[in-house]
N, C-alpha and C. Protein backbone atom coordinates (compact mmCIF):
# COMPACT_ATOMS: atom_id res chain seq x y z
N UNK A 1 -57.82 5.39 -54.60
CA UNK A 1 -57.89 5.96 -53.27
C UNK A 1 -58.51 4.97 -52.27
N UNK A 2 -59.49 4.34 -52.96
CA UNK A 2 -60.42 3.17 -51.91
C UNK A 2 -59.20 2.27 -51.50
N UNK A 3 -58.30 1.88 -52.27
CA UNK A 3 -57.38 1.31 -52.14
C UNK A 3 -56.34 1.05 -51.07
N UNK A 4 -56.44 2.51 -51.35
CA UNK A 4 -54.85 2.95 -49.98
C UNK A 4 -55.85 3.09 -48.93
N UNK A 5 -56.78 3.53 -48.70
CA UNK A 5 -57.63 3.75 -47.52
C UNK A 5 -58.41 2.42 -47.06
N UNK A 6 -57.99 0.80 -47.88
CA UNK A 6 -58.07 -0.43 -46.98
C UNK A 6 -57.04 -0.69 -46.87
N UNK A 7 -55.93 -0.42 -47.40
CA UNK A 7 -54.78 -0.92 -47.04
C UNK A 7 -54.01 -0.73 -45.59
N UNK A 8 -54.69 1.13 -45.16
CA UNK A 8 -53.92 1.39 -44.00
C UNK A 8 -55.34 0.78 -42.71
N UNK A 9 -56.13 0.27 -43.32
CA UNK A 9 -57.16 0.01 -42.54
C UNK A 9 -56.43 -1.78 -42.02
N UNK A 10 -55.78 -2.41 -43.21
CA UNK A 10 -55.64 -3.43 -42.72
C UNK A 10 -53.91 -3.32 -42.13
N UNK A 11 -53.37 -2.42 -42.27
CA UNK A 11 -52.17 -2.20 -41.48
C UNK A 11 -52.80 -1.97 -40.18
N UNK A 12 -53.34 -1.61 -40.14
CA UNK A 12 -53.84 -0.93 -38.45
C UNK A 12 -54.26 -1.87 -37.62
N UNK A 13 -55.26 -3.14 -38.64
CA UNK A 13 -55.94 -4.15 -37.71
C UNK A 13 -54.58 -5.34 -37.44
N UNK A 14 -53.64 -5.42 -38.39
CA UNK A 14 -52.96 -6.46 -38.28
C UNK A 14 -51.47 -6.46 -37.67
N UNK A 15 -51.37 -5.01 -37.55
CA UNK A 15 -49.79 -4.82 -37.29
C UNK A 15 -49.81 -3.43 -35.80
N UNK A 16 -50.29 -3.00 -36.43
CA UNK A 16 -50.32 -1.50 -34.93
C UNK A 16 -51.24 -2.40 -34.22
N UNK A 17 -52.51 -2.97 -34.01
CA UNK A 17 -53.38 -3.44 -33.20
C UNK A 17 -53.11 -4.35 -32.40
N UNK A 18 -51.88 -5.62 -32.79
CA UNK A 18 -51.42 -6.62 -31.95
C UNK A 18 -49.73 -5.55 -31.30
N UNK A 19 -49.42 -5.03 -31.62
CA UNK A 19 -48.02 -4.20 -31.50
C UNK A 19 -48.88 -3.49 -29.93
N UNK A 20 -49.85 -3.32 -29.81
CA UNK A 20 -50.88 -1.97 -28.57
C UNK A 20 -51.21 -3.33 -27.45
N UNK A 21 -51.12 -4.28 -28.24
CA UNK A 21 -52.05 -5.13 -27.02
C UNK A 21 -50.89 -6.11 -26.43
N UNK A 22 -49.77 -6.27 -27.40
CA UNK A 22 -48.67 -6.30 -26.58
C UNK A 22 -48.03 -5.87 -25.82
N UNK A 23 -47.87 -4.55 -25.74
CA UNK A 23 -46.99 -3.43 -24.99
C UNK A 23 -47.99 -3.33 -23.76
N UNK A 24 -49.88 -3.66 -23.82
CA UNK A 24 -50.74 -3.10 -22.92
C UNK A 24 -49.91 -4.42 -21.91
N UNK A 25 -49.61 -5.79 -22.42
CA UNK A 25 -49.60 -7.07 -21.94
C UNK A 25 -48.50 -6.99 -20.97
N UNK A 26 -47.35 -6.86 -21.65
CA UNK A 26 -46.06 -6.44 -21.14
C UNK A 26 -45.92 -5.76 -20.15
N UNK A 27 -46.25 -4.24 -20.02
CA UNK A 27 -46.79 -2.98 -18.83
C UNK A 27 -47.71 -3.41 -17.64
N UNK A 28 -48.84 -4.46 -18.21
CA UNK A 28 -49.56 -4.92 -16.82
C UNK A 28 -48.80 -5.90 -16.20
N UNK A 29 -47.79 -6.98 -16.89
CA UNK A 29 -47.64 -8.08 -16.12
C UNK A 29 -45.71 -7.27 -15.25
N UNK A 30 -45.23 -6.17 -15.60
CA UNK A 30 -44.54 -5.42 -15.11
C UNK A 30 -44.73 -4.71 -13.81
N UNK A 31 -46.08 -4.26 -14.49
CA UNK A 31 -46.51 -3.36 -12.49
C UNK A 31 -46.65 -4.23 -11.90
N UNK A 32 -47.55 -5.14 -12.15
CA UNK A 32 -48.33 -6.36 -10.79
C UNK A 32 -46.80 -7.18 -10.82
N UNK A 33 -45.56 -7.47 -11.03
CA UNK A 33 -44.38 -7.72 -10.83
C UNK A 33 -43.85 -6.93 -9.63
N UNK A 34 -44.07 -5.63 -10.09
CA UNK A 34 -43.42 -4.95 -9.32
C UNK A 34 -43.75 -4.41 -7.94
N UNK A 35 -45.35 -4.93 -8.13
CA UNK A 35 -45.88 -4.45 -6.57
C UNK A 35 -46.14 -5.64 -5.66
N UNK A 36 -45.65 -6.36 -6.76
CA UNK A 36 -45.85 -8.03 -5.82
C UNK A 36 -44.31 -7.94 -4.98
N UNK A 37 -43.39 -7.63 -5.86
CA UNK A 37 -41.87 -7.97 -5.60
C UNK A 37 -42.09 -6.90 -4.05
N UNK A 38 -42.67 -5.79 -4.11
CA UNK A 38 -42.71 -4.42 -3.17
C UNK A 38 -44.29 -5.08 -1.73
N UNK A 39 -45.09 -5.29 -2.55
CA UNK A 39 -45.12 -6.31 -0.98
C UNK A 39 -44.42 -7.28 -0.18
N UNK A 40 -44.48 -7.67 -1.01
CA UNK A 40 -43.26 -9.31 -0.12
C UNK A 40 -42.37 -8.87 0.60
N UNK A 41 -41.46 -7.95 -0.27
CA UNK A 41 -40.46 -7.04 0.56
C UNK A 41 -40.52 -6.26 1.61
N UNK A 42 -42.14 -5.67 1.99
CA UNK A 42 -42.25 -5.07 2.85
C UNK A 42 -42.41 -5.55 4.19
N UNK A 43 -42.44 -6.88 4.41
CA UNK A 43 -42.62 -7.92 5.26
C UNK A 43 -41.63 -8.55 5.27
N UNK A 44 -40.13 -7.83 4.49
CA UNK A 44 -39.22 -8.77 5.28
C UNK A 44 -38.66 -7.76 6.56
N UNK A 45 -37.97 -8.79 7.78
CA UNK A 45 -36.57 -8.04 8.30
C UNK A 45 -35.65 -7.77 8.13
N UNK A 46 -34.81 -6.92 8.32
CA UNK A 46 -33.51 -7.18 8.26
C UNK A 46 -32.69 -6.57 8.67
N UNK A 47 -31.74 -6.87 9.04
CA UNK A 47 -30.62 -6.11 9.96
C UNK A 47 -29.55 -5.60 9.16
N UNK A 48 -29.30 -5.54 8.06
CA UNK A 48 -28.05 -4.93 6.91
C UNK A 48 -28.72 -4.78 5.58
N UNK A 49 -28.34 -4.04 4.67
CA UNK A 49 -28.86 -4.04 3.68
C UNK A 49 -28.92 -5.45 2.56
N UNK A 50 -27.95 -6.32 3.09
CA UNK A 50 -27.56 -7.46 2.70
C UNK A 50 -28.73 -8.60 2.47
N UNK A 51 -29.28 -8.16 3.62
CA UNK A 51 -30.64 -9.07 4.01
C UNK A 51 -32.00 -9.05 3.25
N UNK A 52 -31.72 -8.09 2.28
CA UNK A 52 -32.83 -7.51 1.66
C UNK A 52 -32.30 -8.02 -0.01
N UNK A 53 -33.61 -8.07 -0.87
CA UNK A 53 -33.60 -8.77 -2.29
C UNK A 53 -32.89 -7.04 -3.01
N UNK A 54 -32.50 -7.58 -4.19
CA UNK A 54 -31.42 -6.85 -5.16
C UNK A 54 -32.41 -5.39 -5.51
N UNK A 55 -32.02 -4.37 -5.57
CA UNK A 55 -33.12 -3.28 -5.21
C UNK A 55 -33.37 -2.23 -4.03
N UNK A 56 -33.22 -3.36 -3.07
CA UNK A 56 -33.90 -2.36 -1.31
C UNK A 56 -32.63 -2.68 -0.85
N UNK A 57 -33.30 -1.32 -0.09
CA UNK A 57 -32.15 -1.12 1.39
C UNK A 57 -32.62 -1.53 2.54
N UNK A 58 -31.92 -2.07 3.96
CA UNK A 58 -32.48 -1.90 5.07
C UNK A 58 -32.99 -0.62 6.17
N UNK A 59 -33.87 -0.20 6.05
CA UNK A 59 -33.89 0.87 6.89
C UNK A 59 -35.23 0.57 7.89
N UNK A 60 -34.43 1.19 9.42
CA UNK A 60 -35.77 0.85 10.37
C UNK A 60 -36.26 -0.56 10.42
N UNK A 61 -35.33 -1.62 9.99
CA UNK A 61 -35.75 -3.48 10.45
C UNK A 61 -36.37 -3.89 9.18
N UNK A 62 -36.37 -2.45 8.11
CA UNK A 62 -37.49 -3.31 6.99
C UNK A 62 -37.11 -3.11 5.78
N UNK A 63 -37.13 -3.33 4.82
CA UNK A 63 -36.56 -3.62 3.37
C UNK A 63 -37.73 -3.18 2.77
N UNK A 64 -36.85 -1.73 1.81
CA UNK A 64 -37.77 -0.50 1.39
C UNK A 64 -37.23 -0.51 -0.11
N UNK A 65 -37.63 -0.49 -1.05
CA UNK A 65 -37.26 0.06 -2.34
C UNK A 65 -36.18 0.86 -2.03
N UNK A 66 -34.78 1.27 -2.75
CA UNK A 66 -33.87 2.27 -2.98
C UNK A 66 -34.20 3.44 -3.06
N UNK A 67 -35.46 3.46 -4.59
CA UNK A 67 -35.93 4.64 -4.90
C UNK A 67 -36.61 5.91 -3.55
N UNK A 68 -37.76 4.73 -2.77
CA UNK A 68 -38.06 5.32 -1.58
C UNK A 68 -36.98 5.93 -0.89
N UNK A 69 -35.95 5.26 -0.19
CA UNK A 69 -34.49 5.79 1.06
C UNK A 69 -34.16 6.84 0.29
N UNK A 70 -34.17 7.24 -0.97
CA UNK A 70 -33.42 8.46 -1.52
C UNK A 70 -34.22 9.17 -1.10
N UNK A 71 -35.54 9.34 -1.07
CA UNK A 71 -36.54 10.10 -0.70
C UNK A 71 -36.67 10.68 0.32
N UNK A 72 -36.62 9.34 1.32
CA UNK A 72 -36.83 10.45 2.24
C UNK A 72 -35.30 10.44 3.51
């Protein structure tokens, strides 16, 4: 029993533990991606939706996320 109860002890430190701190790694460098990409954008102009990076629309001179224009 001592057995199986280091075994899942060293499954946990060596395989689930780097598997958590990857996914934490991945997810942070995703948002701060995504709110970097969503500032920049908010400071552009533009006169067509054309003018705006792959994602936003033009609305009101300014380049908004898609998700947002559905909104409102």
């Amino acid at each position: 029993m001592e057995y199986l109860l280091a075994a899942l002890q060293v499954l946990g430190i060596f395989v689930v533990a780097p598997i958590l701190v990857g996914l934490t790694i991945v997810k942070t460098l995703e948002f701060w991606g995504l709110r970097t990409v969503r500032r920049a954008s908010s400071n552009l102009t533009c006169s067509v939706d054309a003018d705006c990076p792959q994602g936003f629309v033009c609305v009101g001179g300014r380049c908004i996320p898609l998700a947002e224009a559905r909104l409102g």
